[in-house]
Protein backbone atom coordinates (compact mmCIF):
# COMPACT_ATOMS: atom_id res chain seq x y z
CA UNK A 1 -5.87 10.52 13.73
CA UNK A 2 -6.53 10.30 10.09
CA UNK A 3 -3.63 8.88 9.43
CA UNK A 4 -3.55 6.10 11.81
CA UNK A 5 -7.51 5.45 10.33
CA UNK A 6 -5.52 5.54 6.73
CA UNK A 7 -3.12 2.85 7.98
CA UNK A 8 -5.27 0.59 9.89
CA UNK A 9 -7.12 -0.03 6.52
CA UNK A 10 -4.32 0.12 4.26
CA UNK A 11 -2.99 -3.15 6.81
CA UNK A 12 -6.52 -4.67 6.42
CA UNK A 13 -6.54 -4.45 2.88
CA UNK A 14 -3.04 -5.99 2.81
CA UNK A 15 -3.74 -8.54 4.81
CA UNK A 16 -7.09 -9.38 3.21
CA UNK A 17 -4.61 -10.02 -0.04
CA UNK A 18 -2.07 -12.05 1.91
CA UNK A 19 -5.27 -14.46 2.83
CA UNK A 20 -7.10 -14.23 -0.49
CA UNK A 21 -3.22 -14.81 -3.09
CA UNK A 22 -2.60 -18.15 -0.25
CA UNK A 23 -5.89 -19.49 -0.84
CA UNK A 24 -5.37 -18.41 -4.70
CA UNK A 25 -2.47 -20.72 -4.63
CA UNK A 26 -3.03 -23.58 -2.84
CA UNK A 27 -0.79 -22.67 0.04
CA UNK A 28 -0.10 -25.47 2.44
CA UNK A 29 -0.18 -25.36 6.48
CA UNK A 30 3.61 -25.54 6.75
CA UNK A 31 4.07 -22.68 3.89
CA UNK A 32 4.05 -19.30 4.92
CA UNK A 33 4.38 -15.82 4.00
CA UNK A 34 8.12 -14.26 3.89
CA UNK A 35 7.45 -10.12 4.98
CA UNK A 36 10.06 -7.51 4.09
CA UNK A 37 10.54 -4.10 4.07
CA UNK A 38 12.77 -2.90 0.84
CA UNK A 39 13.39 -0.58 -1.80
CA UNK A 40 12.20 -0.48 -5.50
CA UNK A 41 14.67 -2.29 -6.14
CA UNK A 42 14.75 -5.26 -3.75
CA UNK A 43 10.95 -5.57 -4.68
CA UNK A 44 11.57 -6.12 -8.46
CA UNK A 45 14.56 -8.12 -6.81
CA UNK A 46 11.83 -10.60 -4.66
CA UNK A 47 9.67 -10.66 -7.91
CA UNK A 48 11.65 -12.29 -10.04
CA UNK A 49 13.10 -14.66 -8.05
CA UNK A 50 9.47 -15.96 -6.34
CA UNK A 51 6.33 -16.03 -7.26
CA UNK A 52 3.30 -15.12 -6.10
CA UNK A 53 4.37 -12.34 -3.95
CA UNK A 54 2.25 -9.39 -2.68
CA UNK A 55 3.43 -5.72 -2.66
CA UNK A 56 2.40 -2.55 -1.46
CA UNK A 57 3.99 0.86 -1.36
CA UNK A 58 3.75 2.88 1.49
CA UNK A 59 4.90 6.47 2.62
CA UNK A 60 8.54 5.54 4.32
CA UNK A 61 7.17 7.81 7.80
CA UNK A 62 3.64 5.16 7.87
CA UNK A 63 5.94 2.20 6.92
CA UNK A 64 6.79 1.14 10.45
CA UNK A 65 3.35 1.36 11.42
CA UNK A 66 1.98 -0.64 9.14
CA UNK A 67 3.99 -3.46 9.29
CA UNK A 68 3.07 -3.64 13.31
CA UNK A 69 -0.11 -3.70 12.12
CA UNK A 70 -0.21 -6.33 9.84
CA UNK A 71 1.93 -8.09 11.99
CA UNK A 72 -0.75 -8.29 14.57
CA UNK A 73 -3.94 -8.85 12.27
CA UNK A 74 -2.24 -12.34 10.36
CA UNK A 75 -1.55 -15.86 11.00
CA UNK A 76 1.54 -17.53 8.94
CA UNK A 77 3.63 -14.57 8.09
CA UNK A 78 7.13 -15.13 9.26
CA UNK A 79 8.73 -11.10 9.95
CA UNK A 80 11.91 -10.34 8.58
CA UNK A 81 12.87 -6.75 8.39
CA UNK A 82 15.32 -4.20 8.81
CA UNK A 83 15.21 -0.89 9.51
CA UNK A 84 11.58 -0.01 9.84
CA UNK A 85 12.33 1.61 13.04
CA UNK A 86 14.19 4.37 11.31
CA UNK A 87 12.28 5.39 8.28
CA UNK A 88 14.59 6.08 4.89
CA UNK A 89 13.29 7.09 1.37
CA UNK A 90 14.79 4.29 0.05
CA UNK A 91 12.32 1.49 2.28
CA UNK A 92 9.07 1.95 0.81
CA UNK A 93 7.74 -1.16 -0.19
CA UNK A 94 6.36 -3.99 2.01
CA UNK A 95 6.93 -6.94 0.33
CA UNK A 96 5.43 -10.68 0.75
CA UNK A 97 6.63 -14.09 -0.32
CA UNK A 98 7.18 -17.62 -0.10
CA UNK A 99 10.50 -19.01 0.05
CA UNK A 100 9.77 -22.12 -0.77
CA UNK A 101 7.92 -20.84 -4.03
CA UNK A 102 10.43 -20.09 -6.61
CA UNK A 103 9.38 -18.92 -10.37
């Protein structure tokens, strides 16, 4: 139960973010928010390459959870992801961006 209290805000809070970083940018109607599930390593990866982008790490077994949560509680995200329905170590980041803004 704790857990799923934990999550719920954690997806709030992320969401909140998603909202505040589009305003904080001047985000047009037609651009949206990219969301991914990835490694360390795809995150640095997504950083470089666009810009802004909002992370968070999560605990790979809560990862799945929270991205149906977030899914549910935002306008403009477009879902791409891969394997959050079986957790690994390696997914622990979920990962937000917009393809159209490039650094």
């Amino acid at each position: 139960m704790k857990e799923n209290k934990v999550t719920n805000y954690q997806a709030m809070v992320y969401v909140y973010d998603l909202s505040n970083c589009a305003k904080e940018f001047g985000f047009k109607n037609d651009e949206v928010w990219e969301l991914n599930v990835v490694s360390d390593t795809g995150r640095k990866e997504i950083e470089k390459m666009y810009h802004p982008t909002v992370s968070i790490k999560v605990l790979p077994e809560m990862l799945s959870e929270l991205f149906k949560i977030v899914k549910q509680h935002s306008e403009g995200i477009i879902n791409f992801i891969e394997g959050v329905n079986s957790p690994s170590r390696d997914l622990e980041y979920l990962v937000a961006y917009n393809l159209k803004r490039f650094r």
